[in-house]
Protein backbone atom coordinates (compact mmCIF):
# COMPACT_ATOMS: atom_id res chain seq x y z
CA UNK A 1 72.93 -41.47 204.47
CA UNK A 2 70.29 -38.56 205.39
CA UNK A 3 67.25 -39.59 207.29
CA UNK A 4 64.75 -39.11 204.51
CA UNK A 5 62.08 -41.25 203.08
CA UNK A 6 61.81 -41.65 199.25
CA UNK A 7 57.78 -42.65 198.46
CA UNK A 8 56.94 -43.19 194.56
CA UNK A 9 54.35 -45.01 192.82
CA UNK A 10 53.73 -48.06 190.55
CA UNK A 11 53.94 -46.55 187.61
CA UNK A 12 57.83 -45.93 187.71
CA UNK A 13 58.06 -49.75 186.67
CA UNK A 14 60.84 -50.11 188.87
CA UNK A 15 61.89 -53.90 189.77
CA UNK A 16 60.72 -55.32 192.93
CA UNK A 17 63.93 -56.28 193.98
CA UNK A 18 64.98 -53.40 193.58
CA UNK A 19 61.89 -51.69 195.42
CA UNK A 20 62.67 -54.27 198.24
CA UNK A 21 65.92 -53.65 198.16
CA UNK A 22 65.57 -49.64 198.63
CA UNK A 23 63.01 -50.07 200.91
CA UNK A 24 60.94 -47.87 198.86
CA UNK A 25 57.34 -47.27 199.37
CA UNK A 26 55.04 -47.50 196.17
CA UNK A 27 51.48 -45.71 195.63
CA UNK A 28 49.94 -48.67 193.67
CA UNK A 29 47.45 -47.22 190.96
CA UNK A 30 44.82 -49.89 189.85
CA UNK A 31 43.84 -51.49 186.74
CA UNK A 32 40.99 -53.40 185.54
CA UNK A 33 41.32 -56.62 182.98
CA UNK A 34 39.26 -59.64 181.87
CA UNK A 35 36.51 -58.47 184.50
CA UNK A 36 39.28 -58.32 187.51
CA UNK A 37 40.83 -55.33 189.06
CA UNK A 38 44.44 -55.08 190.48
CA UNK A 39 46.16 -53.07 193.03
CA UNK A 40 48.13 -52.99 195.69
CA UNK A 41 49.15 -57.04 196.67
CA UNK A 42 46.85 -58.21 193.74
CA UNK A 43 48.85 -57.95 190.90
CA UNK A 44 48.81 -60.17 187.16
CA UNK A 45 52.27 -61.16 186.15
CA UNK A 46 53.52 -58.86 183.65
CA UNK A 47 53.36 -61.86 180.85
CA UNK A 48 49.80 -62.56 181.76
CA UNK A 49 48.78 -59.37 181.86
CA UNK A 50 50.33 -58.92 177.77
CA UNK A 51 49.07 -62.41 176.70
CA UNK A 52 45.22 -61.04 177.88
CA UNK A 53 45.94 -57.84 176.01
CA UNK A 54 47.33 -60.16 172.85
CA UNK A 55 44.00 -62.03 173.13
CA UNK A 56 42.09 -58.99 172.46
CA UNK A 57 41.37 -58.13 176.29
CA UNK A 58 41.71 -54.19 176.89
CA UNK A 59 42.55 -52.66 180.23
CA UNK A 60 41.44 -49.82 182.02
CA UNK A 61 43.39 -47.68 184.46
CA UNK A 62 42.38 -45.30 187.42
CA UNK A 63 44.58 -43.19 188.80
CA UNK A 64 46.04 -42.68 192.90
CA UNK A 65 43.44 -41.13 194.72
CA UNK A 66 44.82 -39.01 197.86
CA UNK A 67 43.13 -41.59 200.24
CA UNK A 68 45.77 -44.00 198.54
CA UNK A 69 48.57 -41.84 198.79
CA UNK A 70 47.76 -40.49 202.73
CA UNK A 71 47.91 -44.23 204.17
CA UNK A 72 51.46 -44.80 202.70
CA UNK A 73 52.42 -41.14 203.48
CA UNK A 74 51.19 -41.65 207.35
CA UNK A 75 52.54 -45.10 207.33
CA UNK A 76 56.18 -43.60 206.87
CA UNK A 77 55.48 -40.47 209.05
CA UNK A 78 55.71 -42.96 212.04
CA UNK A 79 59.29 -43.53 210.99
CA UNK A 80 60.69 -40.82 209.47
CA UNK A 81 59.39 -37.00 209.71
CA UNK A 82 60.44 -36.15 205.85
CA UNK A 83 59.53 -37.58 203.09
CA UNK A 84 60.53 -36.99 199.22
CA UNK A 85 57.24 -37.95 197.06
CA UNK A 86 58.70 -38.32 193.02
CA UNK A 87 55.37 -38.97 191.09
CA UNK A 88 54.01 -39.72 187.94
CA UNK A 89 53.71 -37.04 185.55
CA UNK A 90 51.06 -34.76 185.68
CA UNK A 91 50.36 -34.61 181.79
CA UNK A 92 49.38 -38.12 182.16
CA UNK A 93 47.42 -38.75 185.54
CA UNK A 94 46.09 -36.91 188.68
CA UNK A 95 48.39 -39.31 191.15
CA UNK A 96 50.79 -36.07 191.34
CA UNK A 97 47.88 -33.50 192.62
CA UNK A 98 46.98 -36.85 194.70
CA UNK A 99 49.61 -36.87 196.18
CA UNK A 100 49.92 -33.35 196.50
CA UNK A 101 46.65 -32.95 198.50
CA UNK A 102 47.55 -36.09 201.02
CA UNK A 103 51.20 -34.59 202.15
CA UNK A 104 49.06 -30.93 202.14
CA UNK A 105 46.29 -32.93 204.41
CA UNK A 106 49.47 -34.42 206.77
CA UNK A 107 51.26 -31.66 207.18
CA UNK A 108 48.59 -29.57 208.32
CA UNK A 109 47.75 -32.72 211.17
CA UNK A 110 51.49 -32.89 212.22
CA UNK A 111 53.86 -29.54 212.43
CA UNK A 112 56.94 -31.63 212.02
CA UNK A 113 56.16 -33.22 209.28
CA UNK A 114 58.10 -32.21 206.02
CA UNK A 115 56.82 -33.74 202.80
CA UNK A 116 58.21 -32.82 199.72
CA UNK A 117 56.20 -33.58 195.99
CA UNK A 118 58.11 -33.35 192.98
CA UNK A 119 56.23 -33.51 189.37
CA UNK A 120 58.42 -35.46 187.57
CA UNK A 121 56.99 -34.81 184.36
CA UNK A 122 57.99 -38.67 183.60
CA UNK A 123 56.71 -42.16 183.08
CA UNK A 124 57.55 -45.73 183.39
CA UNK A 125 61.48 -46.08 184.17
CA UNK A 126 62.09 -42.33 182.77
CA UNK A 127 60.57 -41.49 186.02
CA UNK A 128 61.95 -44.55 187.87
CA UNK A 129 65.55 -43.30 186.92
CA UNK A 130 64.46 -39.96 188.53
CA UNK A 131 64.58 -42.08 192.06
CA UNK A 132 67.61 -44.30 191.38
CA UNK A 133 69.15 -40.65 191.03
CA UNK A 134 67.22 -39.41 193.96
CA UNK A 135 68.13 -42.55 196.06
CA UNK A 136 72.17 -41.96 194.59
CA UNK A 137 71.98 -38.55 196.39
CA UNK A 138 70.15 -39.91 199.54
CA UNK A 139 73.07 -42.22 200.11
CA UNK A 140 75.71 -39.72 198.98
CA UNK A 141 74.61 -37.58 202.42
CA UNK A 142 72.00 -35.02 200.62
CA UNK A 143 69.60 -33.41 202.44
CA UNK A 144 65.46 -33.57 201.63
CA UNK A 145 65.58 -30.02 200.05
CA UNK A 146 69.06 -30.85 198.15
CA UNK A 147 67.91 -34.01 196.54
CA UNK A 148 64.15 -32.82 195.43
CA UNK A 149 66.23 -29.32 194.31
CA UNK A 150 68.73 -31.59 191.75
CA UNK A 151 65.50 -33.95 190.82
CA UNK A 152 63.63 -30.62 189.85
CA UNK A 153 66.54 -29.24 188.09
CA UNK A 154 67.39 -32.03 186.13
CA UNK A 155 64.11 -33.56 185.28
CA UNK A 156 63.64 -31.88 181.88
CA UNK A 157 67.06 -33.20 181.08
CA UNK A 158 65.49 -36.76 181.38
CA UNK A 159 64.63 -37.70 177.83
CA UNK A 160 62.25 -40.30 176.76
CA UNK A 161 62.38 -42.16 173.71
CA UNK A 162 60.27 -45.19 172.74
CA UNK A 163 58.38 -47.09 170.20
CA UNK A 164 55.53 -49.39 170.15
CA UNK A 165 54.48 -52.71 168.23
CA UNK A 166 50.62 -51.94 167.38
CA UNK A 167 49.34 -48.36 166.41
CA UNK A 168 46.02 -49.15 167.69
CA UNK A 169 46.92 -48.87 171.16
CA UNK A 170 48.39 -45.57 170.77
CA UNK A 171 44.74 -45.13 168.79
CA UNK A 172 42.69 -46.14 172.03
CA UNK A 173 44.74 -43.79 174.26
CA UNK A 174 44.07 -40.84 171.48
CA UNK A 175 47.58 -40.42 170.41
CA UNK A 176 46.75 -41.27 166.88
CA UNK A 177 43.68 -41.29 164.34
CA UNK A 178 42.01 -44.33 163.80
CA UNK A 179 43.19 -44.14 159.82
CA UNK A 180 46.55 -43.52 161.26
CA UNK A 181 46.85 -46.53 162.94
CA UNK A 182 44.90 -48.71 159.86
CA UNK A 183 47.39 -47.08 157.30
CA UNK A 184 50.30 -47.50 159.53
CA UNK A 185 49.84 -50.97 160.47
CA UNK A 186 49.13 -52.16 156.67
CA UNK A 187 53.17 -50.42 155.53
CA UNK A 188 54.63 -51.40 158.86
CA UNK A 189 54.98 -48.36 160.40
CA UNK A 190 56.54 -47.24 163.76
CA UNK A 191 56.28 -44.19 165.40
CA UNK A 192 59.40 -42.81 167.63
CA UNK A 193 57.66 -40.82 170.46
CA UNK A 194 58.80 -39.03 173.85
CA UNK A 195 57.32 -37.22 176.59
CA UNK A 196 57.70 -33.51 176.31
CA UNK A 197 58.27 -30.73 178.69
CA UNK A 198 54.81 -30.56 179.44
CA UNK A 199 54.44 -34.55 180.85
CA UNK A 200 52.92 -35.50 177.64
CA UNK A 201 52.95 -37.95 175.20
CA UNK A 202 54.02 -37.07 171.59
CA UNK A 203 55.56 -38.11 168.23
CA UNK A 204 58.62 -37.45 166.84
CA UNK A 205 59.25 -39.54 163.80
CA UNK A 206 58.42 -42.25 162.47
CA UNK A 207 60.28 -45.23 160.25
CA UNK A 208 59.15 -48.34 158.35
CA UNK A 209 59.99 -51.63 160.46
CA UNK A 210 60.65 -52.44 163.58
CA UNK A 211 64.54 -52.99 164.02
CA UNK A 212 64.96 -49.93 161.91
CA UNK A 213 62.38 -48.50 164.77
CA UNK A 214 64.53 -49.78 167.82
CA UNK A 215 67.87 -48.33 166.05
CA UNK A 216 65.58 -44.72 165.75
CA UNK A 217 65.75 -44.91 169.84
CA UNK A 218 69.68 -44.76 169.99
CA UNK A 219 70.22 -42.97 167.00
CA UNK A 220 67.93 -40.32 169.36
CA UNK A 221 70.10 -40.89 172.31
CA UNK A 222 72.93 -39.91 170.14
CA UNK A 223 71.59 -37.02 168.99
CA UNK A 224 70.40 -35.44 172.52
CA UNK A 225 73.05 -36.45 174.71
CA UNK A 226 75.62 -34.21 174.27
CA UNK A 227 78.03 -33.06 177.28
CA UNK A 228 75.46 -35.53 179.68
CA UNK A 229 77.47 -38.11 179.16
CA UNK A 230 78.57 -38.39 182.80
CA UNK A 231 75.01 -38.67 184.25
CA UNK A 232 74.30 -41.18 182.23
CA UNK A 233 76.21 -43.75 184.24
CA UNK A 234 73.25 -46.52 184.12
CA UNK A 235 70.85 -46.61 181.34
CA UNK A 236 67.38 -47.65 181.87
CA UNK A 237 65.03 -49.79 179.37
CA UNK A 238 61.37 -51.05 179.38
CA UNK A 239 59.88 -53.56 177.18
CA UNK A 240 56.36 -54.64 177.27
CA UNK A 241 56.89 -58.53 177.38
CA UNK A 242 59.90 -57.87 174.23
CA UNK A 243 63.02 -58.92 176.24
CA UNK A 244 64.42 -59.51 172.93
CA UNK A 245 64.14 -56.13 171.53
CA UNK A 246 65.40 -54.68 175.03
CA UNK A 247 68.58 -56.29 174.70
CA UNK A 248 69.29 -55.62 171.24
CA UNK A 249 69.32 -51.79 172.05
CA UNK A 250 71.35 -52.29 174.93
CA UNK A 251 73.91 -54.23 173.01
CA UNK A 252 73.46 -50.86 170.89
CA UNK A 253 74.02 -48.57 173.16
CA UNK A 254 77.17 -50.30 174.53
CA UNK A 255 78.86 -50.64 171.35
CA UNK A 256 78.12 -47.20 170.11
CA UNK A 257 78.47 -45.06 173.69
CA UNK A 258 80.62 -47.67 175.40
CA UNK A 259 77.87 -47.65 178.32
CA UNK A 260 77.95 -50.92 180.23
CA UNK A 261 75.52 -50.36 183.61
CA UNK A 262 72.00 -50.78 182.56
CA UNK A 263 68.62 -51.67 184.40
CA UNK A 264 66.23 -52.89 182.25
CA UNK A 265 62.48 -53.86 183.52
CA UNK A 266 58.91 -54.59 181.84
CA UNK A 267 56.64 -51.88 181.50
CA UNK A 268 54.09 -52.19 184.28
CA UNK A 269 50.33 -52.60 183.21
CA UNK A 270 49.45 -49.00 184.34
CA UNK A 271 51.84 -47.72 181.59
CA UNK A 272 51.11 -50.84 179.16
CA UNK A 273 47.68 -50.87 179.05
CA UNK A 274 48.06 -47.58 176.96
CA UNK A 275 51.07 -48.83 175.08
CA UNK A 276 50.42 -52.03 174.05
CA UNK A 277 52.95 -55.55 174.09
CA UNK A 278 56.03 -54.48 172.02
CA UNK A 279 56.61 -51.61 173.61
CA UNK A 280 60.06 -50.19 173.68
CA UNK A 281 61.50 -46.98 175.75
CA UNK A 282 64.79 -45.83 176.60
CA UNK A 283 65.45 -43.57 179.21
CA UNK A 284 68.74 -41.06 179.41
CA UNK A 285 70.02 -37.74 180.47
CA UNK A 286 70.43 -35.33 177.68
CA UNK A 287 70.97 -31.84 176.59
CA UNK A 288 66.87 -31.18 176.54
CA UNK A 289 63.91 -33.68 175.64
């Protein structure tokens, strides 16, 4: 394995066995709900944290500032000279220029220090598949500058296809009008987003009903995959607090693509305070987003 530390942050919703498991290091970004902030050790179970928003509770986020990301960066310089930093997207948050400006700040202090930032251009478990990869290579015997080179190369290959319960979420974050979300929610109606090429949020379709919704998201993945079919070795899912849902698209997926390794994990409250309980994404490799 190549001496190399991977450093991402809490919004790639990645489980903490997993994390623990990798030894990764996360950049915790905060949120703020029912009066209490979390971050970093203090954390509301993922169930708690929906069952406030159900109640009518609404969270606010703040992004990584680079004070965050320079004491986790500094903490693994003692160990390890190079580091590979895979960070939110930068069409949704300032963690990526956060982090940008701490390994910048760090590598100026110590000459042998080699920090590497990529802008995934991802959220949730699109950009927590991003590290699995990135870890895959690690262990496989790729260097720093080989594994951030594939990671930049195939990033806009990562597509991102999801759904959510409750337009008025998606209203609050300004993704859609308030009459949107009024006229959608009265005929049932689901939107089928992604995240562009840009980092961004943004619609694609939209159908009446939510298993029709959650069929939409492979139907996608059927569509875009093409000749990727050999990256796409384990599939990644988030739900927010819809386990349900989650495995009836697996069970989807394996019966129409004959795909059997999948990681499936809640979306994190960083990600779900925008999204809402009921969320739905899929995560693959395909011909473009």
């Amino acid at each position: 394995m190549s001496k190399f530390k991977i450093v991402t942050d809490s919004t790639a919703d990645l489980p903490v066995k997993y994390i623990e498991e990798k030894k990764l290091s996360i950049v915790h970004l905060s949120y703020i709900i029912d009066g209490e902030t979390y971050t970093g050790d203090k954390q509301l179970g993922v169930k708690d944290f929906y069952d406030k928003m159900r109640k009518g509770m609404m969270p606010t986020t703040s992004q990584a500032n680079p004070e965050d990301a320079k004491v986790i960066l500094e903490a693994e310089l003692k160990e390890c000279k190079e580091i590979l930093c895979i960070a939110f997207s930068s069409g949704l948050s300032g963690t990526c220029n956060s982090f940008r400006i701490a390994a910048q700040e760090l590598m100026e202090e110590d000459e042998e220090a080699k920090i590497i930032v990529v802008d995934t251009l991802s959220a949730s478990l699109g950009e927590g598949l991003l590290v699995h990869k990135a870890i895959k290579l690690q262990e496989e015997g790729k260097s720093l500058e080989e594994t951030a080179n594939w990671i930049e190369a195939h990033k806009l290959h990562l597509v991102h296809a999801f759904t959510v319960d409750d337009l008025f979420h998606l209203h609050r974050g300004g993704r859609v009008s308030k009459a949107t979300a009024i006229v959608g929610s009265m005929i049932n109606i689901k939107p089928i987003l992604h995240v562009d090429n840009e980092g961004h949020l943004t619609a694609l379709s939209k159908v009446r009903g939510r298993k029709k919704s959650l069929h939409a998201l492979v139907d996608y993945m059927g569509e875009k995959m093409g000749d990727f079919q050999k990256e796409n070795d384990t599939i990644f899912i988030s739900h927010g607090d819809c386990l349900e849902d989650a495995m009836l698209v697996k069970e989807e997926i394996e019966k129409r693509f004959g795909i059997k390794d999948f990681l499936i994990n809640e979306v994190g409250p960083t990600i779900g305070a925008h999204s809402g309980p009921g969320t739905l994404a899929l995560f693959f490799f395909g011909e473009s987003r």
